[in-house]
Protein backbone atom coordinates (compact mmCIF):
# COMPACT_ATOMS: atom_id res chain seq x y z
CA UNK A 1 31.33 -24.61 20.00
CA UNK A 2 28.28 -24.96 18.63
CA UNK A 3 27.17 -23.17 14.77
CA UNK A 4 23.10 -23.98 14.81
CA UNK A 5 20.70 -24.82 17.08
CA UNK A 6 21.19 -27.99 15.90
CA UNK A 7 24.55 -28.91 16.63
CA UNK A 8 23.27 -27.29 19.99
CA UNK A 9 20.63 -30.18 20.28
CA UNK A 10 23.26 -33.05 18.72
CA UNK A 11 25.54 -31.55 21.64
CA UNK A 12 23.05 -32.02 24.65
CA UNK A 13 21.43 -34.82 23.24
CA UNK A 14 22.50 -37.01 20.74
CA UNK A 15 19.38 -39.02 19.90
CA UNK A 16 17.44 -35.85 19.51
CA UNK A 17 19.10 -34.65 16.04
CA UNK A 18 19.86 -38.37 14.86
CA UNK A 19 15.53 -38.71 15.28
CA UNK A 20 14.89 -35.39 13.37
CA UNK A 21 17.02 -36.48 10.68
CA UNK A 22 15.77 -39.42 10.01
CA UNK A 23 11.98 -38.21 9.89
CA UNK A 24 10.82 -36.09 6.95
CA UNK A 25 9.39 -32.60 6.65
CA UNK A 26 5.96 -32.62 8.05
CA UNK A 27 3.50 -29.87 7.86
CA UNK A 28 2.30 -28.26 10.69
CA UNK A 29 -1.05 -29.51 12.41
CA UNK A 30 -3.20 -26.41 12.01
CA UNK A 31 -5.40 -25.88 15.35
CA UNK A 32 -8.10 -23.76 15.28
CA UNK A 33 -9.96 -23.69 18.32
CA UNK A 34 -12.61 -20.40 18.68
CA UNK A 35 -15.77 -21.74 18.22
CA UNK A 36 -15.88 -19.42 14.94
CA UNK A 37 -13.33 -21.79 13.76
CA UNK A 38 -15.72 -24.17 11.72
CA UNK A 39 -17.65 -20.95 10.27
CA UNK A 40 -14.40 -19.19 9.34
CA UNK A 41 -12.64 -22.07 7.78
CA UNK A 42 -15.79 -22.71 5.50
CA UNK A 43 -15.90 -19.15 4.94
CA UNK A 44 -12.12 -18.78 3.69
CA UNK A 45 -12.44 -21.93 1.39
CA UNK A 46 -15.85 -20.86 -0.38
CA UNK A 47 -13.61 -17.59 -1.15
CA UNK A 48 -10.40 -19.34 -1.99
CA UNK A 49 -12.27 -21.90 -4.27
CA UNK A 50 -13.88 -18.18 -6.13
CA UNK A 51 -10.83 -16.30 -6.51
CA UNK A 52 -10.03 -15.33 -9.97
CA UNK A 53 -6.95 -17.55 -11.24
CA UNK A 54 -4.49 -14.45 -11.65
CA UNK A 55 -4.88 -13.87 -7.70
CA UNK A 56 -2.14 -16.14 -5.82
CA UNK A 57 -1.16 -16.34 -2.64
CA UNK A 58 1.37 -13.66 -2.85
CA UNK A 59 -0.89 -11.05 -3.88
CA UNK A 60 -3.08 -11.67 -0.87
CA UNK A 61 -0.14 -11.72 1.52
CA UNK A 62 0.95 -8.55 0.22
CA UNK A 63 -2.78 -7.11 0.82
CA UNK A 64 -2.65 -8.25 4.21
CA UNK A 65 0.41 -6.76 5.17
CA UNK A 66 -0.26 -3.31 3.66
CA UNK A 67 -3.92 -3.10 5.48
CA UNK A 68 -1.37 -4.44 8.66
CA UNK A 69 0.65 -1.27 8.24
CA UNK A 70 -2.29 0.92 7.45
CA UNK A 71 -3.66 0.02 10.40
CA UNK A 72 -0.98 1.09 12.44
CA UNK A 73 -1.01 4.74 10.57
CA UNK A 74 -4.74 4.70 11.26
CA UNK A 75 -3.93 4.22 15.11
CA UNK A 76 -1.85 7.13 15.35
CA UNK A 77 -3.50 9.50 13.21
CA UNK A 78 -6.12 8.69 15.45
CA UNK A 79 -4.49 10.90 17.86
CA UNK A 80 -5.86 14.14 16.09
CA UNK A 81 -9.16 12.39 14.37
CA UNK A 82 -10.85 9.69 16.32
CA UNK A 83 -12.74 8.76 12.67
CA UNK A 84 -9.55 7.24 12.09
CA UNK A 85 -10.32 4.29 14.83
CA UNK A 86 -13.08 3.43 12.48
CA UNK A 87 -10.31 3.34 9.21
CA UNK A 88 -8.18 0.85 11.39
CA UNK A 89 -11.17 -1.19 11.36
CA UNK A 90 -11.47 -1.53 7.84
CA UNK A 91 -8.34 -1.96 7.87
CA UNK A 92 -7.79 -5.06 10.24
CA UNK A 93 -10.66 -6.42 8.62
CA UNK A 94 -8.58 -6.10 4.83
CA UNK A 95 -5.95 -7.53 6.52
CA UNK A 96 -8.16 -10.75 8.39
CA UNK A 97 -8.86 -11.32 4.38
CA UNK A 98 -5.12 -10.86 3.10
CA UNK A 99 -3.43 -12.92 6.32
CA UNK A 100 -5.43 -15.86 6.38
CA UNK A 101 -6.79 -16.39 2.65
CA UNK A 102 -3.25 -16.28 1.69
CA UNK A 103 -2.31 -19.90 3.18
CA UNK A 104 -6.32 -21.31 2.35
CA UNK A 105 -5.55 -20.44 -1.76
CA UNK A 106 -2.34 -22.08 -1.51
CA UNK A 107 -3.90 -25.24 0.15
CA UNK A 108 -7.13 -25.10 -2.68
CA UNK A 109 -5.29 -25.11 -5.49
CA UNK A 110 -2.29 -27.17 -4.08
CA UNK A 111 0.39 -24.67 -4.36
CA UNK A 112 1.68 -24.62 -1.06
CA UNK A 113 5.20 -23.36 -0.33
CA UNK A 114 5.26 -24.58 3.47
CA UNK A 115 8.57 -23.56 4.65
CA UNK A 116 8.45 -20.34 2.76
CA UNK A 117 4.99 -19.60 3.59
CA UNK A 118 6.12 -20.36 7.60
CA UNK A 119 8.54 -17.70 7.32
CA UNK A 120 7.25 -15.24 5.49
CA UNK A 121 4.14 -15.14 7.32
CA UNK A 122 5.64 -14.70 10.57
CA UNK A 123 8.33 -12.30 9.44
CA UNK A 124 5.44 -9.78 7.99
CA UNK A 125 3.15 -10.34 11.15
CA UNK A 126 6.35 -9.26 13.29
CA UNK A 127 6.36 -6.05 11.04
CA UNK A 128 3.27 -5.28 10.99
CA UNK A 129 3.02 -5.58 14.58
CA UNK A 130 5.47 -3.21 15.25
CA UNK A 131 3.51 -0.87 13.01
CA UNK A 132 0.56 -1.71 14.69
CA UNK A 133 1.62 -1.52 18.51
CA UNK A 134 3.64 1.87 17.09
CA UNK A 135 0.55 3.52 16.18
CA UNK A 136 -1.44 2.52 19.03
CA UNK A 137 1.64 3.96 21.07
CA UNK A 138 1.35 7.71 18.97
CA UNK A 139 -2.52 7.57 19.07
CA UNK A 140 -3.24 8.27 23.14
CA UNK A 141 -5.59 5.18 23.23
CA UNK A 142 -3.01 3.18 24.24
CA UNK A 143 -0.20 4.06 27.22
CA UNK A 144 2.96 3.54 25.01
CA UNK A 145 4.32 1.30 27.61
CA UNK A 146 1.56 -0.91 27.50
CA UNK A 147 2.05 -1.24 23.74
CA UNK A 148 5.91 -1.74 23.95
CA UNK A 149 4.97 -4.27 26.31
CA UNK A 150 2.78 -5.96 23.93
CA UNK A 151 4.88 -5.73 20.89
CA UNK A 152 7.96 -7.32 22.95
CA UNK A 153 5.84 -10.07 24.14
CA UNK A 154 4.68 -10.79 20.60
CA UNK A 155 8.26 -11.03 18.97
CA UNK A 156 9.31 -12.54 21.76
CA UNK A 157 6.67 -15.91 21.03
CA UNK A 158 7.22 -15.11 16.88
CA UNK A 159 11.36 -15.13 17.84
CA UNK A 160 10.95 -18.71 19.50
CA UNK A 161 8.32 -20.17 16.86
CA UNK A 162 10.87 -18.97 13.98
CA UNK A 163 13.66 -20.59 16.21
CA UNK A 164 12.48 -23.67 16.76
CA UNK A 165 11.57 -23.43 13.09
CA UNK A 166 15.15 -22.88 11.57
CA UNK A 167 16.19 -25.46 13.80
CA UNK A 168 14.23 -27.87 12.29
CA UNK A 169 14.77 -26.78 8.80
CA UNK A 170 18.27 -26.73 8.68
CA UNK A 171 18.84 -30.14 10.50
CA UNK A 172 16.42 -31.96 7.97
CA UNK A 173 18.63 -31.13 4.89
């Protein structure tokens, strides 16, 4: 019987763990493809290389994910004050800076953590989702099952990217 997703993969195919093994940890090839990609990448490194050096990349994941749940208790207090729509905007935006200057300081000041950082990031996004799609489901913007729908779809892709992740992870060491 098989333990890991990796004895899994030895089991169907040999060849396929014996390859992984023998190649080291490589980091991810990071596509961005909107055409705001260019802009935005310039944009987060100008920042990153202007933070003050008691900011790390900790701090700003931890900003992200608090303006991620904020968000969500914007959304459904927006059932009773639409003003609130415009606080989840604020919001999102705090958490556009937290979630994606977290990964560009690492990568300026060559601290990265890349199998932490993986994880962690896609563990808080899946939390912060479900706050997210939760308050959109209280607030009457949404239908509810439209944002179940949504949030299941999303863990669903974050469940197989963390996977296939572990997968690799474990069969490497």
């Amino acid at each position: 019987m098989a333990t890991s997703l990796a004895d899994f993969a030895e089991q169907i195919n040999p060849r396929t763990l014996a390859e992984i093994r023998r190649s080291n940890f490589r980091q991810a090839t990071r596509v961005h493809g909107s055409f705001l990609a260019a802009a935005e990448k310039r944009i987060l490194v100008w920042m990153a290389e202007r933070m003050p050096s008691w900011v790390n990349s900790d701090h700003l994941t931890v900003i992200g994910f608090a303006a991620q749940i904020a968000a969500g208790v914007c959304y459904a207090l927006a059932a009773s004050d639409r003003r609130m729509l415009l606080a989840a905007i604020l919001c999102l935006a705090v958490n556009w800076f937290g979630d994606s200057l977290d990964g560009t300081l690492a990568r300026v000041r060559q601290r990265q953590r890349p199998r932490y950082g993986f994880y962690v990031d896609h563990i808080i996004d899946s939390i912060g989702a479900v706050a997210m799609m939760g308050g959109l489901a209280l607030s009457g913007y949404m239908h509810p099952v439209l944002a179940i729908g949504l949030l299941i779809a999303f863990l669903l892709l974050a469940i197989t990217i963390i996977r296939y992740w572990h997968a690799i992870h474990w069969s490497l060491r």
